[in-house]
C-alpha atoms as a PDB file:
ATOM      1  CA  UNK A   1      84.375  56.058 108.569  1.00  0.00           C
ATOM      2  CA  UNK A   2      82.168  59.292 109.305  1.00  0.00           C
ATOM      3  CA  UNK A   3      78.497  59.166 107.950  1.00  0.00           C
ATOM      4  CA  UNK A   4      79.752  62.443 106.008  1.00  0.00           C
ATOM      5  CA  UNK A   5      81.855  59.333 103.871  1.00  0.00           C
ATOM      6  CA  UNK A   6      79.387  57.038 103.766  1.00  0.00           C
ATOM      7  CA  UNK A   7      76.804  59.298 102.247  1.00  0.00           C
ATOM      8  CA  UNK A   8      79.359  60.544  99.601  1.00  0.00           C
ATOM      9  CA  UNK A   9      80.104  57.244  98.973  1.00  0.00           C
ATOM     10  CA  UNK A  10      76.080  56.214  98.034  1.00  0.00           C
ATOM     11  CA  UNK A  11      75.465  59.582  96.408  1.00  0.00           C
ATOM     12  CA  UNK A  12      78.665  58.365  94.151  1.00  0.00           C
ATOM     13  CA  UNK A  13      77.513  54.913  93.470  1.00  0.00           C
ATOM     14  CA  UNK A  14      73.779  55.923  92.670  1.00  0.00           C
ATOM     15  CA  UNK A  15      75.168  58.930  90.498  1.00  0.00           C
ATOM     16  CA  UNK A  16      77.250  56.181  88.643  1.00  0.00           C
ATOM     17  CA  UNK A  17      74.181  53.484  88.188  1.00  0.00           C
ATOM     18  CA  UNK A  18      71.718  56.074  86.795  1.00  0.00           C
ATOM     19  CA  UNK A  19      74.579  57.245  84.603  1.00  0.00           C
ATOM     20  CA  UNK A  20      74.628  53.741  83.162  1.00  0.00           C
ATOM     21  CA  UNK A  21      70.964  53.854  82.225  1.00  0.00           C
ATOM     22  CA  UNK A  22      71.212  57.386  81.029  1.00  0.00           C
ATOM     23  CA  UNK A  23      73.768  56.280  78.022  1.00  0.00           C
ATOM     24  CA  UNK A  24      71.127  55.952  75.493  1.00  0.00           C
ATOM     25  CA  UNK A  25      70.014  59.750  76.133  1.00  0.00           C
ATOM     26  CA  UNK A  26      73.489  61.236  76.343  1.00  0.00           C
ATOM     27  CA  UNK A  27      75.624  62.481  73.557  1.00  0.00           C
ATOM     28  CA  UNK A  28      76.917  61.038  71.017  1.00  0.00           C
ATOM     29  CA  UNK A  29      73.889  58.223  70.733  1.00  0.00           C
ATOM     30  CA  UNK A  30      71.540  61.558  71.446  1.00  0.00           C
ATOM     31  CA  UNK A  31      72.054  65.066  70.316  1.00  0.00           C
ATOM     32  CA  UNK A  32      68.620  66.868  71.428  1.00  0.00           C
ATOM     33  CA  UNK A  33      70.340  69.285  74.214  1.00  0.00           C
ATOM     34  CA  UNK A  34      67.144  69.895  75.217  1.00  0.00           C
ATOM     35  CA  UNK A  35      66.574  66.626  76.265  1.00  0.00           C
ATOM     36  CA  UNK A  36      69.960  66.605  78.169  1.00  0.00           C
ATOM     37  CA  UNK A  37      68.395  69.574  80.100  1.00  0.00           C
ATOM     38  CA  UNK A  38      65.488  67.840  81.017  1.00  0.00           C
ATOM     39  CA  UNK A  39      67.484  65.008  82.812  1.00  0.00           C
ATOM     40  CA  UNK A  40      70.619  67.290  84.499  1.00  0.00           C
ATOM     41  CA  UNK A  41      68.325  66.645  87.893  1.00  0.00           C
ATOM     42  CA  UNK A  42      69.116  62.712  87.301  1.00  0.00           C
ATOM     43  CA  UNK A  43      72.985  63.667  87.090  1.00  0.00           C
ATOM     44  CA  UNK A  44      73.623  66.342  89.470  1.00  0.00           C
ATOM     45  CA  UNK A  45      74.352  66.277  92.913  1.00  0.00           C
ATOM     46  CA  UNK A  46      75.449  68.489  95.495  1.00  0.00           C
ATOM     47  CA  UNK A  47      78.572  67.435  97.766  1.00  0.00           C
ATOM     48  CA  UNK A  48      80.786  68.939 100.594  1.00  0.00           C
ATOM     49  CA  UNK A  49      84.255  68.518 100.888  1.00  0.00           C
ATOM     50  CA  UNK A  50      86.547  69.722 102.768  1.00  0.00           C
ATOM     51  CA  UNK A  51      84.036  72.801 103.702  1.00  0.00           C
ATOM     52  CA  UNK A  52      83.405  73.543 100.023  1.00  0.00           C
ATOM     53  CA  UNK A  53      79.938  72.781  98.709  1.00  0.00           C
ATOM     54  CA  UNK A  54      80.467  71.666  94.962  1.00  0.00           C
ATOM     55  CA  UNK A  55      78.373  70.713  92.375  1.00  0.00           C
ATOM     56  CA  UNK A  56      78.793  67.377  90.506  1.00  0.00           C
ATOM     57  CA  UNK A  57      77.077  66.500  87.138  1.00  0.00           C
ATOM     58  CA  UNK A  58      78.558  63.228  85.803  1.00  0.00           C
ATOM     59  CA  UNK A  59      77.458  61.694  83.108  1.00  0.00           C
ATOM     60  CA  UNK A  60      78.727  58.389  80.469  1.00  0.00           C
ATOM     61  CA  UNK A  61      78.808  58.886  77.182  1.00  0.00           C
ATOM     62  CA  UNK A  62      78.949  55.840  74.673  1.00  0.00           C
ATOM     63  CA  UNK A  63      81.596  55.944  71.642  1.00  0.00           C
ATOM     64  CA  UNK A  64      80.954  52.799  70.153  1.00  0.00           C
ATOM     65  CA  UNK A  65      84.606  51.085  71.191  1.00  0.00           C
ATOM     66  CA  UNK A  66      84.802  52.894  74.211  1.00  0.00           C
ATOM     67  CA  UNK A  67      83.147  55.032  77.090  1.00  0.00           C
ATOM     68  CA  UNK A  68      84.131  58.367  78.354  1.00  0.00           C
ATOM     69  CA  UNK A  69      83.211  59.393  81.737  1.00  0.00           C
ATOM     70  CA  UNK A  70      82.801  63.145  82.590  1.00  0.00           C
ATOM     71  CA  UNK A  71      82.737  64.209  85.682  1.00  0.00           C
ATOM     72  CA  UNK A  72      82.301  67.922  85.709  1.00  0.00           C
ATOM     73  CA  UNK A  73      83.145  70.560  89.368  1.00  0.00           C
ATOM     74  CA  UNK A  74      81.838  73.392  90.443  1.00  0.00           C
ATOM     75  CA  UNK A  75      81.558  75.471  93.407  1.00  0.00           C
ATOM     76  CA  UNK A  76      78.410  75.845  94.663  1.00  0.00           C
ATOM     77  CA  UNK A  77      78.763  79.144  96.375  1.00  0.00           C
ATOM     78  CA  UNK A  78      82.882  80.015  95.117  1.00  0.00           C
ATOM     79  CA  UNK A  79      83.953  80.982  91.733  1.00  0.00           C
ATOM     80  CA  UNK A  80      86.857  78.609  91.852  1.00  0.00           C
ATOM     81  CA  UNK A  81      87.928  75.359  94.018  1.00  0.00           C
ATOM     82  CA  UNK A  82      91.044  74.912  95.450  1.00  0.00           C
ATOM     83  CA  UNK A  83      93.112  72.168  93.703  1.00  0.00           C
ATOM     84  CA  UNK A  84      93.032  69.690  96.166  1.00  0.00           C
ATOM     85  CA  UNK A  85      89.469  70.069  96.476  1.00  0.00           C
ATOM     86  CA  UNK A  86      89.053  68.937  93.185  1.00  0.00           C
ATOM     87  CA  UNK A  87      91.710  66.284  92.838  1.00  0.00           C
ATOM     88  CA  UNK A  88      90.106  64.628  96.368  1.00  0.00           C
ATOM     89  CA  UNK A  89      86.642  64.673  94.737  1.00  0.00           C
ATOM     90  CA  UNK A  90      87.604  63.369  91.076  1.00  0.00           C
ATOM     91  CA  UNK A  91      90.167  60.999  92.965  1.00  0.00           C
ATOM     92  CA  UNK A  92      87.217  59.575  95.132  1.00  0.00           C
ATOM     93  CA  UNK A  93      84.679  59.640  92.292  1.00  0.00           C
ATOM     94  CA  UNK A  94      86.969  58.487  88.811  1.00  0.00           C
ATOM     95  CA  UNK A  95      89.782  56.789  90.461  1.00  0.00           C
ATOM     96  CA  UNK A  96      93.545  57.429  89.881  1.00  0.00           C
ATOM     97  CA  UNK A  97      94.401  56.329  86.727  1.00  0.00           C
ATOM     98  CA  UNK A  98      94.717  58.218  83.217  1.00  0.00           C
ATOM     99  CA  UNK A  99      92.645  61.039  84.141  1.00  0.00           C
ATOM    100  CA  UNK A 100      92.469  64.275  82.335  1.00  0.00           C
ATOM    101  CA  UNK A 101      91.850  67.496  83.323  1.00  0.00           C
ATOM    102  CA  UNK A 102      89.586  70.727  81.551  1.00  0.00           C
ATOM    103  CA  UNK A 103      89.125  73.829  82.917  1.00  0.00           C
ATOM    104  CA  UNK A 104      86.983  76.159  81.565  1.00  0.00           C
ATOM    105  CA  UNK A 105      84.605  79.111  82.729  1.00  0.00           C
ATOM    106  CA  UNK A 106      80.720  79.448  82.355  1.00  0.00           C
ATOM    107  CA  UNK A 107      78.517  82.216  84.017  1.00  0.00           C
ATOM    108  CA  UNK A 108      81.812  83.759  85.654  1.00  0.00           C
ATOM    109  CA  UNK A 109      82.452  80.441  87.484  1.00  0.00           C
ATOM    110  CA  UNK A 110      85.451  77.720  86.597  1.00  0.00           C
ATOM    111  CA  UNK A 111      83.939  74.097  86.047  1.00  0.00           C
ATOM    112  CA  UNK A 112      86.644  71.499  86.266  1.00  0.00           C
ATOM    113  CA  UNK A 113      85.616  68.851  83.593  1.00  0.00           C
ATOM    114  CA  UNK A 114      87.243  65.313  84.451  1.00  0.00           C
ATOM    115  CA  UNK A 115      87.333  62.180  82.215  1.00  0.00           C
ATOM    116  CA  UNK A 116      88.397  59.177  82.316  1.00  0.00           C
ATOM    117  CA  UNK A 117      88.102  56.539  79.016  1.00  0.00           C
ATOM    118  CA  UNK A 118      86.962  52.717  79.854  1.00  0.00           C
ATOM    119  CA  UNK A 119      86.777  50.078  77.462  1.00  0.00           C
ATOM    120  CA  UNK A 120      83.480  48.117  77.393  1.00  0.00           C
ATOM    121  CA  UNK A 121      84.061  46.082  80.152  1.00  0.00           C
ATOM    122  CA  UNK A 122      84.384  49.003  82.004  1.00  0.00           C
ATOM    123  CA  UNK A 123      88.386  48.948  82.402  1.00  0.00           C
ATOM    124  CA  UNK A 124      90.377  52.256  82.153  1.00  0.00           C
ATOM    125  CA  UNK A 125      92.448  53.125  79.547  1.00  0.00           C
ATOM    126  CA  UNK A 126      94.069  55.122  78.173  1.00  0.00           C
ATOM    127  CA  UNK A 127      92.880  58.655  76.290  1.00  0.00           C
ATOM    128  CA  UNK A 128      92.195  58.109  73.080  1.00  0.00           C
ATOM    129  CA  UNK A 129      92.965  61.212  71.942  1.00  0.00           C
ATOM    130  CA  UNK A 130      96.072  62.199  73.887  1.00  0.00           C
ATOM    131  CA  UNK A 131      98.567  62.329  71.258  1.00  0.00           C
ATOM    132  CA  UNK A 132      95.884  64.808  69.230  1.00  0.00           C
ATOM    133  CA  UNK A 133      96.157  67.824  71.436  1.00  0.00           C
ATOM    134  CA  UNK A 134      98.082  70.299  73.313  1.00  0.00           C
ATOM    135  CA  UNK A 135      98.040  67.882  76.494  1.00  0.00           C
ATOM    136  CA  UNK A 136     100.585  68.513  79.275  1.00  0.00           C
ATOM    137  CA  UNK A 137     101.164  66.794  82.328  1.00  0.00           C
ATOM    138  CA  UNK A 138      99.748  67.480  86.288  1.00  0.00           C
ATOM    139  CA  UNK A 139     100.440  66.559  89.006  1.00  0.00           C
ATOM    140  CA  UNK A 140      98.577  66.927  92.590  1.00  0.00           C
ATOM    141  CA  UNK A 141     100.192  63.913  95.609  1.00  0.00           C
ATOM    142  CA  UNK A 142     100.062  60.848  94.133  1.00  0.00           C
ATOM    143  CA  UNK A 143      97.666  61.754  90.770  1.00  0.00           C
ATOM    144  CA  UNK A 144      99.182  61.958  87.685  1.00  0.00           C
ATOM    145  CA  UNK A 145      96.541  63.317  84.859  1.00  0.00           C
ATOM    146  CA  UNK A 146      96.626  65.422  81.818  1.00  0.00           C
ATOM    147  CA  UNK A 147      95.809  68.821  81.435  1.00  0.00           C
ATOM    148  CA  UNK A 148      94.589  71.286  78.818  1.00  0.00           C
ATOM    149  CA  UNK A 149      94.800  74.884  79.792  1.00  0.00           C
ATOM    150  CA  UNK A 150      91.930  76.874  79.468  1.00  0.00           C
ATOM    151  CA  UNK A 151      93.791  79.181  76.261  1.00  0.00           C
ATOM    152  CA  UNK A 152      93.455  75.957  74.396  1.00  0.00           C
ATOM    153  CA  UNK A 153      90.193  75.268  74.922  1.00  0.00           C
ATOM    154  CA  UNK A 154      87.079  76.385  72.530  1.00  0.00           C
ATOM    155  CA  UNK A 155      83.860  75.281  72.959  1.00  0.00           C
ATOM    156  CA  UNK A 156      81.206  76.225  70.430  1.00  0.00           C
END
């Protein structure tokens, strides 16, 4: 395994235990966005794979029965990612099992959102609220997710 790996690998892990600690101060349990600006340095990192430097901000956000992990993309320097870019990283990062897929754009740039629901022993399962939308299926090798096109998405 190349350093490269290794250091992906710890940036993923420490990105995941301060995401832990940061549940109390993300939304739902908190809704000051403010506050959520003030710690983006605590969930961001930058990462390069496959040549593409992308920017990861993951957070966990509490629900009371459940958790929902978000693991949102970016390209650092591109306005889009190529698919496997993104399905490597969220792969590597979420795992492979009942992920679902976002896309949406922000300051002319597409940010792949990822998330993946875990019980509270941490345990995937599966979306909650998959039967409630316009979900269809994607598939990238051997990942399997769901997928809301952009059209169908409106953030306020």
């Amino acid at each position: 395994m190349s350093d490269h790996s290794k250091n992906i690998d710890k940036s993923i892990k420490e990105l995941k235990n301060l995401a832990k600690i940061l549940v109390p101060y993300n939304y739902p349990i908190c809704t000051l966005s403010l506050q959520d600006d003030d710690l983006l340095i605590f969930k961001t990192r930058m990462f390069i794979v496959d040549g593409y430097s992308l920017i990861a901000h993951y957070q966990r956000c509490d629900y009371g029965k459940y958790y929902l992990d978000l693991l949102q993309l970016y390209g650092d320097y591109s306005t889009y990612l190529p698919l496997p870019v993104i399905c490597k990283f969220a792969k590597k990062f979420l795992g492979n099992k009942e992920l679902s897929l976002i896309e949406t754009y922000k300051e002319n740039r597409k940010i792949y959102c990822w998330t993946v629901y875990l019980d509270k022993q941490e345990i995937v399962i599966s979306n909650p609220h998959k039967d409630q939308g316009d979900w269809k299926h994607g598939f990238y090798d051997d990942m399997k997710y769901f997928y809301v096109p952009p059209n169908k998405v409106f953030f306020i």
